[in-house]
PDB file of N, CA and C in Angstrom:
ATOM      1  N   UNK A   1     -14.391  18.640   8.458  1.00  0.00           N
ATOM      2  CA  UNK A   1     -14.653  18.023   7.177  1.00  0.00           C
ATOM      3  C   UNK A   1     -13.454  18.191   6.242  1.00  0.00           C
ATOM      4  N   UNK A   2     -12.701  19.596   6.051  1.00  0.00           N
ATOM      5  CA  UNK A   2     -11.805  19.634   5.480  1.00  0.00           C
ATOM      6  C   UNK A   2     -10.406  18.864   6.020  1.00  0.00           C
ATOM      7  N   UNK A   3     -10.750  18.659   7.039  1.00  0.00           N
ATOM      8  CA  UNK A   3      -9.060  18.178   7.591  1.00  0.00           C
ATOM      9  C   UNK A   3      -9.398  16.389   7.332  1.00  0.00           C
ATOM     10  N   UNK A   4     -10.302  16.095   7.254  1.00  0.00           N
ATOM     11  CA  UNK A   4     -10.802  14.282   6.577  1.00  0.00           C
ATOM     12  C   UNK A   4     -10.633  14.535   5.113  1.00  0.00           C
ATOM     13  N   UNK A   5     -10.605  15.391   4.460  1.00  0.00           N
ATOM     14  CA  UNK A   5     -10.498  15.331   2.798  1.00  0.00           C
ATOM     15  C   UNK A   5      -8.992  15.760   2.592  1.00  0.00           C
ATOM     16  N   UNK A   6      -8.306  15.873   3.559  1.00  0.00           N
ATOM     17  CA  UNK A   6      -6.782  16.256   3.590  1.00  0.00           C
ATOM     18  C   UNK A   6      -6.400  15.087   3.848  1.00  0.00           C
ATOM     19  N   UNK A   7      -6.795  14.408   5.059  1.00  0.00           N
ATOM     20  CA  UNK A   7      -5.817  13.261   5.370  1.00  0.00           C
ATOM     21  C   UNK A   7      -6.292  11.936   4.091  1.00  0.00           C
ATOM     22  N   UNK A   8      -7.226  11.781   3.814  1.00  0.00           N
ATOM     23  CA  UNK A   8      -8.179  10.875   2.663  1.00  0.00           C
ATOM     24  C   UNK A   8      -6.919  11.523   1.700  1.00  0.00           C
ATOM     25  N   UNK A   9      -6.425  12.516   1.106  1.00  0.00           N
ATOM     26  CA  UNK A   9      -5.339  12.871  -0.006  1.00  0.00           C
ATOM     27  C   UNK A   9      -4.089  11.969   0.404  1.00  0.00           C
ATOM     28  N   UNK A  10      -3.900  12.910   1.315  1.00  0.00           N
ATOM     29  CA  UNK A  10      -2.451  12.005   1.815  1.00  0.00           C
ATOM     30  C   UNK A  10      -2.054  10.356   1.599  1.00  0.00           C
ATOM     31  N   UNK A  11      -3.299  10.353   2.132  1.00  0.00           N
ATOM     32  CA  UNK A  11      -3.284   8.662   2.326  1.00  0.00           C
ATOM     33  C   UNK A  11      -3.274   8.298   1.036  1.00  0.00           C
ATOM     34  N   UNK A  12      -3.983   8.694   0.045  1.00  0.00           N
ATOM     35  CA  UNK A  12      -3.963   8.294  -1.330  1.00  0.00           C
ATOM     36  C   UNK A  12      -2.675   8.679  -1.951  1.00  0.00           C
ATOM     37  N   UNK A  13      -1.574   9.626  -1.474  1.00  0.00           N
ATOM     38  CA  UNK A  13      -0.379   9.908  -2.260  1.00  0.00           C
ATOM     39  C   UNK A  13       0.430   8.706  -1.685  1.00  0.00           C
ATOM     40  N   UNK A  14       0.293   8.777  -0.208  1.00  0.00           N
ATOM     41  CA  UNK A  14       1.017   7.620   0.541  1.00  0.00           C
ATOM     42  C   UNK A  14       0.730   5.954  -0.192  1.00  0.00           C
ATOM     43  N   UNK A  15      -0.179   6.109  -0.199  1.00  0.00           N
ATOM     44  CA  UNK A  15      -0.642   4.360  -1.036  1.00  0.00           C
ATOM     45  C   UNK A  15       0.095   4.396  -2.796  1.00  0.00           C
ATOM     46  N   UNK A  16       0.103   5.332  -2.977  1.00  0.00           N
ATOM     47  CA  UNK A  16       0.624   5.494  -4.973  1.00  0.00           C
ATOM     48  C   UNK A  16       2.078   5.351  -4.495  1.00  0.00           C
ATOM     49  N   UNK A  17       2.303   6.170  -3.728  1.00  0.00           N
ATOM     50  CA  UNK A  17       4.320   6.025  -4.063  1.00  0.00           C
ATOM     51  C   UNK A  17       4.473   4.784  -3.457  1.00  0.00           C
ATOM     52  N   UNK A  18       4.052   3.886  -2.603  1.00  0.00           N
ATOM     53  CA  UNK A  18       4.334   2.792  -1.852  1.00  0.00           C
ATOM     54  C   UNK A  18       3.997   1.376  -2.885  1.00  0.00           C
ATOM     55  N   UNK A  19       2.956   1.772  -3.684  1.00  0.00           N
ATOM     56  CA  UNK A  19       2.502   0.652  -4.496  1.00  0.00           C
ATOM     57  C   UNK A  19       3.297   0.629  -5.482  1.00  0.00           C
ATOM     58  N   UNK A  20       3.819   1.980  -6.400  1.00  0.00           N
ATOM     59  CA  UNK A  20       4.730   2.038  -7.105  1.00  0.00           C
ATOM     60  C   UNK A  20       5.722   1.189  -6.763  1.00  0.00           C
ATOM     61  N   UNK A  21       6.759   1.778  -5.626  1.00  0.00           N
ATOM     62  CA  UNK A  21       8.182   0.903  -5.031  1.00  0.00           C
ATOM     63  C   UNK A  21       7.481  -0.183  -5.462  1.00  0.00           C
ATOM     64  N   UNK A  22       6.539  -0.831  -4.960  1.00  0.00           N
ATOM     65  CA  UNK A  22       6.215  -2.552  -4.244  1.00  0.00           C
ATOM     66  C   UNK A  22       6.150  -3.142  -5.627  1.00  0.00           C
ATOM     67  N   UNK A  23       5.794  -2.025  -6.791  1.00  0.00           N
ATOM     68  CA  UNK A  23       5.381  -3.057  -8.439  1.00  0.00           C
ATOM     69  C   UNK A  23       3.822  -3.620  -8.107  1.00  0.00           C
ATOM     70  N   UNK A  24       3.301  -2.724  -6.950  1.00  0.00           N
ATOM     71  CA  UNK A  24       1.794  -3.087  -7.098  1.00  0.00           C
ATOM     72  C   UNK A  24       1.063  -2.190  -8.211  1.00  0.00           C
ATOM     73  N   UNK A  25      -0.220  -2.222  -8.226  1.00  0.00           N
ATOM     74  CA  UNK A  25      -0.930  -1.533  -9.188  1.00  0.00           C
ATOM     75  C   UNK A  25      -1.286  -0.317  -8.384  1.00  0.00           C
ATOM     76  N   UNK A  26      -0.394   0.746  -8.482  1.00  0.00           N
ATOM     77  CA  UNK A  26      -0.291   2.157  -8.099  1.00  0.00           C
ATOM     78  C   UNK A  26      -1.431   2.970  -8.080  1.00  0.00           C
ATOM     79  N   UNK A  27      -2.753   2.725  -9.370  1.00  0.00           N
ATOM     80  CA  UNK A  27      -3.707   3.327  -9.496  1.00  0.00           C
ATOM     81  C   UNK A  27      -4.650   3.185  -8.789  1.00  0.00           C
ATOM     82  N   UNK A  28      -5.100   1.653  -8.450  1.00  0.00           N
ATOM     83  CA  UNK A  28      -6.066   1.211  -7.758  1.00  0.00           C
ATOM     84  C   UNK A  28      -5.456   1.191  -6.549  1.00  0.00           C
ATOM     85  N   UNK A  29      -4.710   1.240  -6.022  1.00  0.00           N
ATOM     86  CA  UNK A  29      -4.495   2.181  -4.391  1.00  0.00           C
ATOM     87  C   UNK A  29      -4.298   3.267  -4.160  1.00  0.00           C
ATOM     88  N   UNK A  30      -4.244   3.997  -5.330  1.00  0.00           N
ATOM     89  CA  UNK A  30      -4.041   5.468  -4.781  1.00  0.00           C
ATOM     90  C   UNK A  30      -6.060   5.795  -4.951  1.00  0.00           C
ATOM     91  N   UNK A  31      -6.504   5.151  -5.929  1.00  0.00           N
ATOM     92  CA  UNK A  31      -8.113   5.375  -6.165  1.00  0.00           C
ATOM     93  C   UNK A  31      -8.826   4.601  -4.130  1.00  0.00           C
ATOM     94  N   UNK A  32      -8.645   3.885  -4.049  1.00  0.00           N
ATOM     95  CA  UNK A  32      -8.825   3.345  -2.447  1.00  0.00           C
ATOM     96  C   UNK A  32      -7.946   4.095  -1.160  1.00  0.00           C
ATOM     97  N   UNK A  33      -7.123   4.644  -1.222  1.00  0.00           N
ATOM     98  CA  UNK A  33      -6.911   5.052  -0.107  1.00  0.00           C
ATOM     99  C   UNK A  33      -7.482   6.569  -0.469  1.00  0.00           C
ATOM    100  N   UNK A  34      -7.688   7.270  -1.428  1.00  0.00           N
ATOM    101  CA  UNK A  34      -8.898   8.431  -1.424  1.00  0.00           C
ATOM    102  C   UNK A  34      -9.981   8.003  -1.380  1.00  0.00           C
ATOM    103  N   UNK A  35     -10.671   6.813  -1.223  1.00  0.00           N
ATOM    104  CA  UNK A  35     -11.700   6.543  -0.504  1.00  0.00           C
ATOM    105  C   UNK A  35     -11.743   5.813   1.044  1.00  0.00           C
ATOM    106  N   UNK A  36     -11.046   5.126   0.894  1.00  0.00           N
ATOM    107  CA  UNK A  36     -10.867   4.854   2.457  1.00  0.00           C
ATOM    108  C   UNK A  36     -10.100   5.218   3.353  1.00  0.00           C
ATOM    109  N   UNK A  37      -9.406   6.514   3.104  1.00  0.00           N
ATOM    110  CA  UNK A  37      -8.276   7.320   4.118  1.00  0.00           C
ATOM    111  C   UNK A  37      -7.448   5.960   4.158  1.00  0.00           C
ATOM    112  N   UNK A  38      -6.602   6.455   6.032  1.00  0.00           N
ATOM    113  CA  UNK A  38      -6.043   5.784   6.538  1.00  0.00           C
ATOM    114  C   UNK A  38      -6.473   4.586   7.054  1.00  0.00           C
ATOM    115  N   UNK A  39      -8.015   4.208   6.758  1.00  0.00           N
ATOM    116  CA  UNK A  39      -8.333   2.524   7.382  1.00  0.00           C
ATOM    117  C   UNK A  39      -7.676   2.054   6.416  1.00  0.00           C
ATOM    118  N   UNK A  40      -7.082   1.594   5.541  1.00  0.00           N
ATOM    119  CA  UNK A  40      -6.535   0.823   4.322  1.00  0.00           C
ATOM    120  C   UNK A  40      -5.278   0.233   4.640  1.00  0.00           C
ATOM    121  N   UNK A  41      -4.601   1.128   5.725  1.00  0.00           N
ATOM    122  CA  UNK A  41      -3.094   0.491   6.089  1.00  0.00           C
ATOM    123  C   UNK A  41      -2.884  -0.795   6.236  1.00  0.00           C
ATOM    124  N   UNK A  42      -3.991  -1.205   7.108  1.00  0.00           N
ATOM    125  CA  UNK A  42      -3.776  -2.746   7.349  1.00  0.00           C
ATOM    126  C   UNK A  42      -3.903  -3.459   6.278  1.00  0.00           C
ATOM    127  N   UNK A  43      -5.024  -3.213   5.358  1.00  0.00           N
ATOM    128  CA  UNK A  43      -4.998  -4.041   4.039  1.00  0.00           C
ATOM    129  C   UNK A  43      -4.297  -3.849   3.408  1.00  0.00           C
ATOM    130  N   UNK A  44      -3.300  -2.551   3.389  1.00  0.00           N
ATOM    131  CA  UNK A  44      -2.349  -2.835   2.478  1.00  0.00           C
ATOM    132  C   UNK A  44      -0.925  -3.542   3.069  1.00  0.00           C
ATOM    133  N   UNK A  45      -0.589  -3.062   3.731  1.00  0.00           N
ATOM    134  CA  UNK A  45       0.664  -3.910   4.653  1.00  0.00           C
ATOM    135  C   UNK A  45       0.350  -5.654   4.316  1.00  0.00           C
ATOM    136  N   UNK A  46      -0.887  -5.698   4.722  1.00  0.00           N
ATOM    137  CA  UNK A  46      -0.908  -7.612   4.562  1.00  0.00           C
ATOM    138  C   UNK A  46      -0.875  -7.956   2.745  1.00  0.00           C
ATOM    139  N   UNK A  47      -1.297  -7.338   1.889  1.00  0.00           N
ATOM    140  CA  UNK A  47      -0.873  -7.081   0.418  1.00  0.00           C
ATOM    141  C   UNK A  47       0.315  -7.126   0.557  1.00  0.00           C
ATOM    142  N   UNK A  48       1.049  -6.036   1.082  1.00  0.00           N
ATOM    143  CA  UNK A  48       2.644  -5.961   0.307  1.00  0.00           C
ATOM    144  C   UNK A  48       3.625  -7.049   0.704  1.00  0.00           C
ATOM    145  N   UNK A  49       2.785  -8.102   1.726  1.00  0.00           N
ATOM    146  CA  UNK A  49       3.384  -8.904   2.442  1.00  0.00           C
ATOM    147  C   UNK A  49       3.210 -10.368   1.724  1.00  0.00           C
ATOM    148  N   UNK A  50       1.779 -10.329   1.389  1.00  0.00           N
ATOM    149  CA  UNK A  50       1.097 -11.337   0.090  1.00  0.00           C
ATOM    150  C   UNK A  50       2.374 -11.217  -0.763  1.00  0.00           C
ATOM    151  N   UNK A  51       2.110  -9.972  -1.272  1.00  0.00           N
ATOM    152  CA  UNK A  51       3.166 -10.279  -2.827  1.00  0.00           C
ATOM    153  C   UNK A  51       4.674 -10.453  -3.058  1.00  0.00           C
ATOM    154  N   UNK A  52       5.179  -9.947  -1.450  1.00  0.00           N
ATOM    155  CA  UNK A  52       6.635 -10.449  -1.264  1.00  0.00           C
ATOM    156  C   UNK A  52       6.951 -11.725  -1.226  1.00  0.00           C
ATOM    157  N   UNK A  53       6.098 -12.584  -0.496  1.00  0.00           N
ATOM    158  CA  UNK A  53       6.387 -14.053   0.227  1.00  0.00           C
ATOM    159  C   UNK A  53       5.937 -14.492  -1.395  1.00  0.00           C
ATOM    160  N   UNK A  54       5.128 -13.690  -2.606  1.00  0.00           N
ATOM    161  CA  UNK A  54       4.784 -14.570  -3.799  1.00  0.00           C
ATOM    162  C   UNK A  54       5.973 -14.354  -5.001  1.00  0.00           C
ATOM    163  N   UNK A  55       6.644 -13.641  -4.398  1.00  0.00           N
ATOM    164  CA  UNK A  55       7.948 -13.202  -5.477  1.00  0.00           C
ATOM    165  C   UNK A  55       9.181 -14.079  -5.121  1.00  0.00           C
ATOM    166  N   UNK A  56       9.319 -13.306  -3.737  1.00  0.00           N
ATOM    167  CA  UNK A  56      10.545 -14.312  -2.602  1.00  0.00           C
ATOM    168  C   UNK A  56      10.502 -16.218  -2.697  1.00  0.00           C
ATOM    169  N   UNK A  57       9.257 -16.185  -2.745  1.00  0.00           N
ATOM    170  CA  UNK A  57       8.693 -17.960  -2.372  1.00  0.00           C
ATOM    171  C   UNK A  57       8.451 -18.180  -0.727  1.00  0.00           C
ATOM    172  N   UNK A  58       7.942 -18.979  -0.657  1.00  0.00           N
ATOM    173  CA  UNK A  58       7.544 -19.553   0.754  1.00  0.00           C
ATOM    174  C   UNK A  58       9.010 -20.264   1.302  1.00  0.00           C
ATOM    175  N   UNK A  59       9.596 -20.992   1.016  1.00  0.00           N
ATOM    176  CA  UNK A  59      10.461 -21.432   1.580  1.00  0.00           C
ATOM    177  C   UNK A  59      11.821 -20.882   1.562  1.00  0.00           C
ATOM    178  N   UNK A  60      12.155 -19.687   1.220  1.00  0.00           N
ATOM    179  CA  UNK A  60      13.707 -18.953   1.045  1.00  0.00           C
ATOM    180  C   UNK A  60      13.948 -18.736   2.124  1.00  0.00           C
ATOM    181  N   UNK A  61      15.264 -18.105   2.349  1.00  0.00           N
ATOM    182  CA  UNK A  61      15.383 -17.046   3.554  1.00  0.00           C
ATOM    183  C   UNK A  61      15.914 -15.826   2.394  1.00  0.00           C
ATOM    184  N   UNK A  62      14.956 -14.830   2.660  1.00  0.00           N
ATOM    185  CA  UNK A  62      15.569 -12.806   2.070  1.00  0.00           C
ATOM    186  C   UNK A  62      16.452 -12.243   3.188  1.00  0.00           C
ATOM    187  N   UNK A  63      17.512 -11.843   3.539  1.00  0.00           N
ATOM    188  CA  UNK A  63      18.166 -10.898   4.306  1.00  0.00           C
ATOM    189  C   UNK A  63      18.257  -9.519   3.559  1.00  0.00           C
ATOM    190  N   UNK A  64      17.641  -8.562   4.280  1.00  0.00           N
ATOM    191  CA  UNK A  64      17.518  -7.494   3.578  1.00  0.00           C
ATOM    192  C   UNK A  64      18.428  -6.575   4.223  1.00  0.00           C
ATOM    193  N   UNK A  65      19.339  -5.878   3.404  1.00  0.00           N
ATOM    194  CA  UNK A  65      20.286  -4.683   4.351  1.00  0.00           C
ATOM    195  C   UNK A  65      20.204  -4.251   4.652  1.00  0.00           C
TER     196      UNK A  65
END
């Protein structure tokens, strides 16, 4: 039980510093990944992917270094 309320933390520090970088809303993923641990990865990866292609545009090319 304690080692699920450890990784449920993590995951919630992991989702805040990542949403931060991304200019997502840092609070409401760090509040969801302390509730949904590590199932959240996938929803968030396809998010940070949403909001790139909505910044970038659909038709650019980004080369990233």
């Amino acid at each position: 039980m304690l080692l699920l309320v450890f990784c449920a933390f993590l995951s919630s520090v992991y989702y805040y510093v990542e949403a931060f970088r991304w200019g997502m809303n840092a609070r409401m993923w760090a509040l969801a990944g302390l509730l949904m641990g590590p199932f959240l990865l996938p929803l968030f990866s396809i998010q940070r992917h949403v909001q790139w292609r909505r910044a970038a545009g659909f038709n650019n090319l980004v080369i990233q270094a």
